[in-house]
Protein backbone atom coordinates (compact mmCIF):
# COMPACT_ATOMS: atom_id res chain seq x y z
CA UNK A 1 1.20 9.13 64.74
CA UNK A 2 4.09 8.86 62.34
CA UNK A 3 2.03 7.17 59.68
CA UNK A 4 -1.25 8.99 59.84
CA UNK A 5 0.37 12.20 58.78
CA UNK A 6 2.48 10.26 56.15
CA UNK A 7 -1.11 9.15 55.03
CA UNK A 8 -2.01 12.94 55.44
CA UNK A 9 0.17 13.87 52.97
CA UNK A 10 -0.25 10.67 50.22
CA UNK A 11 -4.12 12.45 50.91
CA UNK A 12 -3.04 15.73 50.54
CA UNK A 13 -0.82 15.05 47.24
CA UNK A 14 -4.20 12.91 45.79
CA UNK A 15 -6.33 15.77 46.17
CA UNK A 16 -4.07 18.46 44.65
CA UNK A 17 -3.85 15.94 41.30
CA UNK A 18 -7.55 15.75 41.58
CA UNK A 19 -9.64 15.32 37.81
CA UNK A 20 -9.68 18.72 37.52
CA UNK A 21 -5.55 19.70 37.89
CA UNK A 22 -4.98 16.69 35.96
CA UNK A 23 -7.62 18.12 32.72
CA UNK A 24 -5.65 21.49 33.18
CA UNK A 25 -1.97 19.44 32.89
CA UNK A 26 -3.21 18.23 29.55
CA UNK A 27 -4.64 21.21 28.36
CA UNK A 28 -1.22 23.51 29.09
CA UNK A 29 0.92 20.71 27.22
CA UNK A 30 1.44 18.06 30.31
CA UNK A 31 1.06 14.82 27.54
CA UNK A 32 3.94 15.97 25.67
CA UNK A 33 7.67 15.74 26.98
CA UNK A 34 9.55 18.52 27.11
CA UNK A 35 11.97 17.12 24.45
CA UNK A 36 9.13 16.65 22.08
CA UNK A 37 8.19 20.44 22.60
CA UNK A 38 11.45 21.17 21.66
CA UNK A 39 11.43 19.50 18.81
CA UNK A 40 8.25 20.75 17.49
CA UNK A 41 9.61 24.54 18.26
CA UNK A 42 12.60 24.36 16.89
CA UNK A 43 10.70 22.62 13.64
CA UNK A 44 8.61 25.24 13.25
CA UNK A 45 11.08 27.56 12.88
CA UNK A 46 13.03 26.00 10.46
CA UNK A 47 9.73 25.51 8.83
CA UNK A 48 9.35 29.23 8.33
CA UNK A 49 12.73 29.74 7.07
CA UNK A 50 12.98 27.03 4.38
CA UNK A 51 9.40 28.02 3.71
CA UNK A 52 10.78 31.40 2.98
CA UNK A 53 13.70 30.44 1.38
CA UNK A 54 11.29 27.67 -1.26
CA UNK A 55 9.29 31.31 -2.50
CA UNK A 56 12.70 33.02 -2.72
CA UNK A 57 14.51 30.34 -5.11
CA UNK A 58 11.00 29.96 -6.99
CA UNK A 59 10.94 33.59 -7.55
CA UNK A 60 14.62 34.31 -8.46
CA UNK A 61 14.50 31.20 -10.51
CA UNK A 62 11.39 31.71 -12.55
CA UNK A 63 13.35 35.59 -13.36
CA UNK A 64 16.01 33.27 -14.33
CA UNK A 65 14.42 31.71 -16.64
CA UNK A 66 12.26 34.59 -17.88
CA UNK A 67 15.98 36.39 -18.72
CA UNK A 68 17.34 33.12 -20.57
CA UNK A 69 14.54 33.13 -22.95
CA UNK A 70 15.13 36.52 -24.12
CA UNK A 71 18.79 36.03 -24.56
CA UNK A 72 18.13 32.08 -26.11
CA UNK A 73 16.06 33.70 -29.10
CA UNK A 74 15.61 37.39 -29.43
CA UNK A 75 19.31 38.33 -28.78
CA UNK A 76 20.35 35.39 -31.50
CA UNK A 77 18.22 36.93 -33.95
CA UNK A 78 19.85 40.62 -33.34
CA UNK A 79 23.46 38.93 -33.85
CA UNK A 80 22.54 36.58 -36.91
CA UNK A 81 21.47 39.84 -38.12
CA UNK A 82 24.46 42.11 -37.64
CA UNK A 83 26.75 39.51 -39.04
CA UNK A 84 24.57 39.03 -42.03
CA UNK A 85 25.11 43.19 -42.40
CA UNK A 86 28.79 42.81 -42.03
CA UNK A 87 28.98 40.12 -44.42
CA UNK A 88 26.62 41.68 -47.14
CA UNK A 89 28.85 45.30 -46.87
CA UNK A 90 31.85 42.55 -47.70
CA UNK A 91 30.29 41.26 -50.70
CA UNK A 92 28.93 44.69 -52.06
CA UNK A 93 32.71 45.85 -51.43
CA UNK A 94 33.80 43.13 -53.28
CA UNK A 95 31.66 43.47 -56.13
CA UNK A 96 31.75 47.40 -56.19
CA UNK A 97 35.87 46.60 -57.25
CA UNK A 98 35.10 45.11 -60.15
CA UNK A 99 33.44 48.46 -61.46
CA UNK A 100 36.32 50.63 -60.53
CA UNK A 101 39.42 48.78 -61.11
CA UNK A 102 40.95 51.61 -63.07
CA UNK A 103 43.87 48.46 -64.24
CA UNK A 104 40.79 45.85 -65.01
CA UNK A 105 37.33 46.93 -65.16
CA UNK A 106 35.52 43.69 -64.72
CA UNK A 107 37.70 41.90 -62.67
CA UNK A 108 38.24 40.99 -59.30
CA UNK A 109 41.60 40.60 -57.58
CA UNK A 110 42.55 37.64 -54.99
CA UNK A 111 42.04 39.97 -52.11
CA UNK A 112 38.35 41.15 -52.84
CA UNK A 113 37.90 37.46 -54.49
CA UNK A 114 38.64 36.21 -50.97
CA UNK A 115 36.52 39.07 -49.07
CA UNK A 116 33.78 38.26 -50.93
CA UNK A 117 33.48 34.21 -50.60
CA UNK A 118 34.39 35.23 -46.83
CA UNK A 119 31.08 37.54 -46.49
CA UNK A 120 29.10 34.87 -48.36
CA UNK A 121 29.98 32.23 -46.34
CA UNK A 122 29.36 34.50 -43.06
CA UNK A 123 25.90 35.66 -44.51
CA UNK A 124 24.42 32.46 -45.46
CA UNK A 125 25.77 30.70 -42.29
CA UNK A 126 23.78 33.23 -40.17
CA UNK A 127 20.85 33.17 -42.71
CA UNK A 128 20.57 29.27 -42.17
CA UNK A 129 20.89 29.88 -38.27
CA UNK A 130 18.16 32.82 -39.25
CA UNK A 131 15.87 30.23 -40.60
CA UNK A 132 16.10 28.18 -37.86
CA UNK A 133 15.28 30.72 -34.61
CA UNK A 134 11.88 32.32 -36.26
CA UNK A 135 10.18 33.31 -32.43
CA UNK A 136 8.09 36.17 -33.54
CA UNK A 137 4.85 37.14 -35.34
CA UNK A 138 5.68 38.62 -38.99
CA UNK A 139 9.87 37.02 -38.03
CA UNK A 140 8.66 34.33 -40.55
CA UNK A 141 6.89 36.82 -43.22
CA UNK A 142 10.66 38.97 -43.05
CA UNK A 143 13.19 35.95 -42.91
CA UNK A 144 10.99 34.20 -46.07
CA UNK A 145 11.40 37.75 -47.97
CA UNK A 146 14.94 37.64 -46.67
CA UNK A 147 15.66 34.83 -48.62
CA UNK A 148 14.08 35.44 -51.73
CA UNK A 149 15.89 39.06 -51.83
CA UNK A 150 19.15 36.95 -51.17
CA UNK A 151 18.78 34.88 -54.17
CA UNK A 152 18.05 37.27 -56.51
CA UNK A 153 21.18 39.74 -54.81
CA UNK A 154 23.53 36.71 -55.38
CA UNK A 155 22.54 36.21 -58.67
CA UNK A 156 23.85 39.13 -59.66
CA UNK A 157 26.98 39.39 -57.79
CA UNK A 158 27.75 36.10 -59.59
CA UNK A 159 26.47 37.78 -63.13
CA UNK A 160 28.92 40.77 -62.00
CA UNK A 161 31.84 38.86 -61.00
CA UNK A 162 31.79 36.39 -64.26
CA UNK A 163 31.30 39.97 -66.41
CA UNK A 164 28.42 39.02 -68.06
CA UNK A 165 26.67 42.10 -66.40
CA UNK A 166 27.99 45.74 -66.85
CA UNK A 167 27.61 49.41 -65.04
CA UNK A 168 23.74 49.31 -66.30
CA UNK A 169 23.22 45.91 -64.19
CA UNK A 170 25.31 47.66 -61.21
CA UNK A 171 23.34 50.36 -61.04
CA UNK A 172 19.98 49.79 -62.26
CA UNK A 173 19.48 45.93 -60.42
CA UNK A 174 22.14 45.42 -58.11
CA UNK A 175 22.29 48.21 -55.96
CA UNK A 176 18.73 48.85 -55.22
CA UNK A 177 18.46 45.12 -54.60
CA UNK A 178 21.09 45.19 -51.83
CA UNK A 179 19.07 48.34 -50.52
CA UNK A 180 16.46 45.93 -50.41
CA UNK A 181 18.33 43.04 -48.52
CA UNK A 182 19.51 45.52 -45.96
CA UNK A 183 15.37 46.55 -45.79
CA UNK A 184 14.35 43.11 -45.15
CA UNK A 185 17.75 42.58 -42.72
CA UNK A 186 16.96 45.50 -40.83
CA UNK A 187 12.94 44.50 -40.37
CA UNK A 188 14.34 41.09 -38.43
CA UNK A 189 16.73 43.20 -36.30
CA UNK A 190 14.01 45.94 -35.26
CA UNK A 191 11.15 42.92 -34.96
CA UNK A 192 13.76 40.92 -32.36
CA UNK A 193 14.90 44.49 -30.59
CA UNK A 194 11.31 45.35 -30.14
CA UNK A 195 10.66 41.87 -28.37
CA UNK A 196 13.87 42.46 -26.72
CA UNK A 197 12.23 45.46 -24.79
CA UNK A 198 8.78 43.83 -24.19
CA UNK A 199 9.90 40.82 -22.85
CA UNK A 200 12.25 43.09 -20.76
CA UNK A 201 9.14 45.28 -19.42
CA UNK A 202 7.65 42.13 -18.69
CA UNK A 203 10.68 40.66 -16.67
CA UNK A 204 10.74 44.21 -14.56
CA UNK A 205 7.14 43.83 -14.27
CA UNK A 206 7.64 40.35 -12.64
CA UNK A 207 10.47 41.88 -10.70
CA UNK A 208 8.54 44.33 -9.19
CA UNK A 209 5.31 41.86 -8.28
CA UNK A 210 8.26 39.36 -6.53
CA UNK A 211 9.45 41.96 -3.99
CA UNK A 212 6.04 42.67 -3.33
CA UNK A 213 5.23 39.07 -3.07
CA UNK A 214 8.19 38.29 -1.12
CA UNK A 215 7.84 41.84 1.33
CA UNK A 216 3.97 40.29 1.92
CA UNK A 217 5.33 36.69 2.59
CA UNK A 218 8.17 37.67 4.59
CA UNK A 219 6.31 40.22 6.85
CA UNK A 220 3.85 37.34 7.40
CA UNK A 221 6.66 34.98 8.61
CA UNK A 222 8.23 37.79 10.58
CA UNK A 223 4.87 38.69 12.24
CA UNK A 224 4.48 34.91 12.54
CA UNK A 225 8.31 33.54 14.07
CA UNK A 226 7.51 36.87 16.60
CA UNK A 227 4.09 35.68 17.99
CA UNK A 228 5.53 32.03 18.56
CA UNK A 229 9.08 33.65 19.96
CA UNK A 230 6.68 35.34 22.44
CA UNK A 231 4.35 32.16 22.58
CA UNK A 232 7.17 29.23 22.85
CA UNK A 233 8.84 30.00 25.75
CA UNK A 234 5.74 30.68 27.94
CA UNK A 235 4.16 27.69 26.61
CA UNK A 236 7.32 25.65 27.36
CA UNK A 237 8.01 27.05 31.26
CA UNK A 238 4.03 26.90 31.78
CA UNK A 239 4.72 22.94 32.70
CA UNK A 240 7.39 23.73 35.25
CA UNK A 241 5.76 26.55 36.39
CA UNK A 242 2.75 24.81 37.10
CA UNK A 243 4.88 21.72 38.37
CA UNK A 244 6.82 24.13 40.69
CA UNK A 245 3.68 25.93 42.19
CA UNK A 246 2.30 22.33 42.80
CA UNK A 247 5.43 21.44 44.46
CA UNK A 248 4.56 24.35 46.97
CA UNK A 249 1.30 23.92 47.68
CA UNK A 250 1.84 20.20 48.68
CA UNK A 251 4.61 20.95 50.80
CA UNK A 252 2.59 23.56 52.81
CA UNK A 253 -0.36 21.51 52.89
CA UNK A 254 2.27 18.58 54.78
CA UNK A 255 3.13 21.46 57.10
CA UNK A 256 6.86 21.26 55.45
CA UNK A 257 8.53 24.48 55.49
CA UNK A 258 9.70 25.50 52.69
CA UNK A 259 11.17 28.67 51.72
CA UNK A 260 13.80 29.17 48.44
CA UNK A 261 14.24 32.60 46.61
CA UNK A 262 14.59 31.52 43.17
CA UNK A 263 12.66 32.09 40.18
CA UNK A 264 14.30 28.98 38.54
CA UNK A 265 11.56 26.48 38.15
CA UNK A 266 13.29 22.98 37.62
CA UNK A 267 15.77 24.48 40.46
CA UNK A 268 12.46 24.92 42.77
CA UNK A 269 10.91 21.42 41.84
CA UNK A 270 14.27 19.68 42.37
CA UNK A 271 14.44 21.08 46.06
CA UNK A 272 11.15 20.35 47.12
CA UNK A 273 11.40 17.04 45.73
CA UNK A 274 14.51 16.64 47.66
CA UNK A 275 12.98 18.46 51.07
CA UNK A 276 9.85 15.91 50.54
CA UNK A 277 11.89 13.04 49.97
CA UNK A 278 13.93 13.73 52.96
CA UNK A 279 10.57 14.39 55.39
CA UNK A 280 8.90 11.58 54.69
CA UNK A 281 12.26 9.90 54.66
CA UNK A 282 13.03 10.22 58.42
CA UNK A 283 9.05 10.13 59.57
CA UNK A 284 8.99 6.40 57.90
CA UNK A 285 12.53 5.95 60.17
CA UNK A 286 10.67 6.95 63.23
């Protein structure tokens, strides 16, 4: 009697893990361990946040670099040209002396001697540097007249300053050529500011596209980590739900009483196993 109704319930326990439970087990996730779902959860998640965080640095890195380039060659240009101003006002001080030195007309003293090799030297430096950072359309048209208006002001500081040129040379060629240079000077500075303010309407314009880039692709990731927060944990206690409601139905089908208030699935399979164990336990004994 003993063993028929163990074989009752060996019966009973094939037929509830018939074809059809056991197609429904693999479809809700029963060929995977519940480590390996886990695993994949968790990896998904972090997926979506270094996924978010790639765009961010690629956004914030690509303004980066947009910001660098303006500052690497426009903003160069500006200060070559400032310090090519400064040192031009130096020599035209310098040479302006030597036409009202009420003690020497036609000399220069140490001091403006000195202040004008230093604004020379300070020009040309910047003018070679000039040369050598031409970024814009016309930059190379202004820098080339630049130079030519440089050689011909020089030669006639150095005609001033060795008095073979008087007050008709001083005013007639030398001032309205260093009206000139400061011309051509000024056409480099307002080429490079005018860049300057493009390229920074440009960078703004980028700015403004990444937040809306990043507000599209981080309300997609938001939208997406809450579905699965809602979807995870349902697909992950679906196994032990299903396990625990199994559980029950095999334990009233064996005529095993069984009654736990507990919505704690492992907690509910773990008992039954433990009330089935002990049943069939004892009806082996007798």
């Amino acid at each position: 009697m003993v063993t028929k109704r163990v074989r009752n319930s060996r019966s009973t326990l094939g037929k509830l893990t018939g074809c059809r439970e056991i197609r429904v087990w693999l479809i809700k996730g029963g060929n995977m361990t519940l480590k390996k779902k886990l695993i994949l959860g968790l990896g998904f998640l972090f997926f979506i946040i270094f996924t978010l965080a790639g765009f961010c640095s690629y956004y914030v890195g690509s303004l980066g670099q947009e910001s660098d380039n303006i500052l690497k060659d426009n903003y160069n240009s500006i200060v070559y040209s400032k310090n090519m101003l400064s040192g031009l006002d130096d020599m035209k001080t310098s040479i302006t002396s030597t036409m009202y030195n009420t003690g020497h007309v036609g000399t220069m003293s140490d001091y403006y001697l000195r202040l004008f090799e230093s604004g020379r030297k300070v020009f040309e430096t910047n003018l070679q540097a000039e040369n050598k950072n031409i970024t814009e359309i016309h930059e190379k048209e202004y820098v080339e007249r630049l130079n030519n208006d440089y050689d011909l002001y020089l030669k006639l500081c150095l005609q001033i300053k060795s008095r073979t040129g008087g007050s008709s040379v001083y005013f007639d060629d030398f001032l309205p050529s260093c009206e000139r240079l400061k011309q051509s000077i000024n056409a480099i500075y307002d080429v490079n500011m005018q860049a300057v303010v493009r390229k920074s309407q440009l960078a703004k314009s980028d700015s403004s596209r990444f937040i809306h880039s990043m507000a599209a692709i981080g309300s997609f990731c938001l939208l997406l980590a809450l579905g699965y927060f809602w979807y995870f944990p349902v697909y992950i206690s679906t196994t032990l739900s299903y396990l625990s409601e199994r559980m029950k139905d095999l334990l009233e089908s064996a005529g095993v009483a069984f009654d736990i208030k507990t919505n704690d699935e492992a907690y509910i399979i773990l008992q039954a196993i433990n009330v089935l164990k002990d049943k069939l336990g004892v009806r082996k004994e007798d």
